[in-house]
Protein backbone atom coordinates (compact mmCIF):
# COMPACT_ATOMS: atom_id res chain seq x y z
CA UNK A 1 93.68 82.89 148.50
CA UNK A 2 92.22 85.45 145.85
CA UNK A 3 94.15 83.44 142.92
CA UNK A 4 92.26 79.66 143.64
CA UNK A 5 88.93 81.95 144.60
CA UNK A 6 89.24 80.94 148.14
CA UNK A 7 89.06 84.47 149.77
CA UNK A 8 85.63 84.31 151.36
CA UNK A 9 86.56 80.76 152.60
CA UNK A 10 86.12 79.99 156.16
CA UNK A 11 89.52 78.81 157.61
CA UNK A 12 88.26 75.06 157.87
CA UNK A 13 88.11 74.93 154.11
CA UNK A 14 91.43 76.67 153.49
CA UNK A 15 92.71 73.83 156.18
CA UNK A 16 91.13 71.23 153.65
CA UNK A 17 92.49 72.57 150.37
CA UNK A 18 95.77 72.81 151.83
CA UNK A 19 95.74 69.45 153.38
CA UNK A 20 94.31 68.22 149.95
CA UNK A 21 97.27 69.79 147.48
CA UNK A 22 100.13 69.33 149.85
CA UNK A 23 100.57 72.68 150.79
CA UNK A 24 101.84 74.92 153.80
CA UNK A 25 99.77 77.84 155.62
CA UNK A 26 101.20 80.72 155.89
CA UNK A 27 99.30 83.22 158.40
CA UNK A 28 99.78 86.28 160.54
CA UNK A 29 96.70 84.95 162.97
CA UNK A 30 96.92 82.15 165.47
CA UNK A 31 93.75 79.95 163.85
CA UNK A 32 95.76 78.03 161.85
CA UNK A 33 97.72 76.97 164.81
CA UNK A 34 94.81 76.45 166.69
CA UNK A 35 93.55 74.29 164.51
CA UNK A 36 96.59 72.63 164.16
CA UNK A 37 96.63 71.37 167.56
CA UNK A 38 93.67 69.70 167.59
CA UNK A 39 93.71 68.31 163.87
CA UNK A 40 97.39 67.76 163.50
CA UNK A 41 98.97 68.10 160.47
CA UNK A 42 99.19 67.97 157.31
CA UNK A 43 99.01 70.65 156.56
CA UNK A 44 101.84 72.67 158.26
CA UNK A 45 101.50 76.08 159.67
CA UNK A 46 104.04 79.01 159.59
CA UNK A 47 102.62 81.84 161.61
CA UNK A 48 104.21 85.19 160.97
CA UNK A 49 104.62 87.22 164.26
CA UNK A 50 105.41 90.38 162.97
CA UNK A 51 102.43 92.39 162.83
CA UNK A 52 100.64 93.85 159.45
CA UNK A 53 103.27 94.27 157.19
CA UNK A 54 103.28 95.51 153.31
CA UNK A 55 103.77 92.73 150.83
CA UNK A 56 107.60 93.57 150.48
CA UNK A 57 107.91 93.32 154.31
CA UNK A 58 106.61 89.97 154.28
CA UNK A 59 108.88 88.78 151.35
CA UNK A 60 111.73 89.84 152.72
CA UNK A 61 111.08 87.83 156.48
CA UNK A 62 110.17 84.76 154.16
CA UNK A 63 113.30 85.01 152.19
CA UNK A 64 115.14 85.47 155.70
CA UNK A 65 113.79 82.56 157.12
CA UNK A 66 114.46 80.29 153.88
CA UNK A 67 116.38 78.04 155.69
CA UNK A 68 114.45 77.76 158.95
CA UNK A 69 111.40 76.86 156.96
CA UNK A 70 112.88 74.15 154.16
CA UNK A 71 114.58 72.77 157.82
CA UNK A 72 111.11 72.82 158.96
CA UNK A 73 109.44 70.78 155.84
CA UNK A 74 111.18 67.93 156.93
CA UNK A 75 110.69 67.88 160.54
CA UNK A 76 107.61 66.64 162.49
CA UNK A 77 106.38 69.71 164.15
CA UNK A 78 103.27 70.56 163.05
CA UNK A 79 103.58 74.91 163.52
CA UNK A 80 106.75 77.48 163.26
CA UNK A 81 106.64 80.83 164.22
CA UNK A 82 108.90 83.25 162.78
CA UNK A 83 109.49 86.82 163.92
């Protein structure tokens, strides 16, 4: 968020530049999926379920779940969680 000067956005904005560029949300909180379910997509949520990680941590469940998640482009769910 700190790269497009978003980091003091609330989430509803985030939601909106997302939905706006065509992007996925990637979180470790359950707003995004929240919101999901009453706005629907796009955009699509991943929530990550694994706690506060460091940034390597996190790279290394994303790279992981590569598959999963380019599966998950495609389909019509609107949130995937990935432990």
């Amino acid at each position: 968020m700190r790269l497009l000067g978003l980091e003091r956005a609330d989430d509803r904005a985030i939601w909106n530049y997302a939905k706006e560029k065509g992007f996925a949300l990637v979180s470790l909180d359950a707003d995004f999926v929240d919101m999901a379910g009453v706005l629907g997509t796009p955009p699509k949520v991943i929530r990550l379920r694994c706690g506060n990680q460091s940034t390597p941590a996190i790279e290394a469940l994303l790279r992981e779940h590569f598959d999963l998640m380019a599966g998950f482009a495609g389909d019509i769910s609107a949130c995937l969680e990935i432990y």
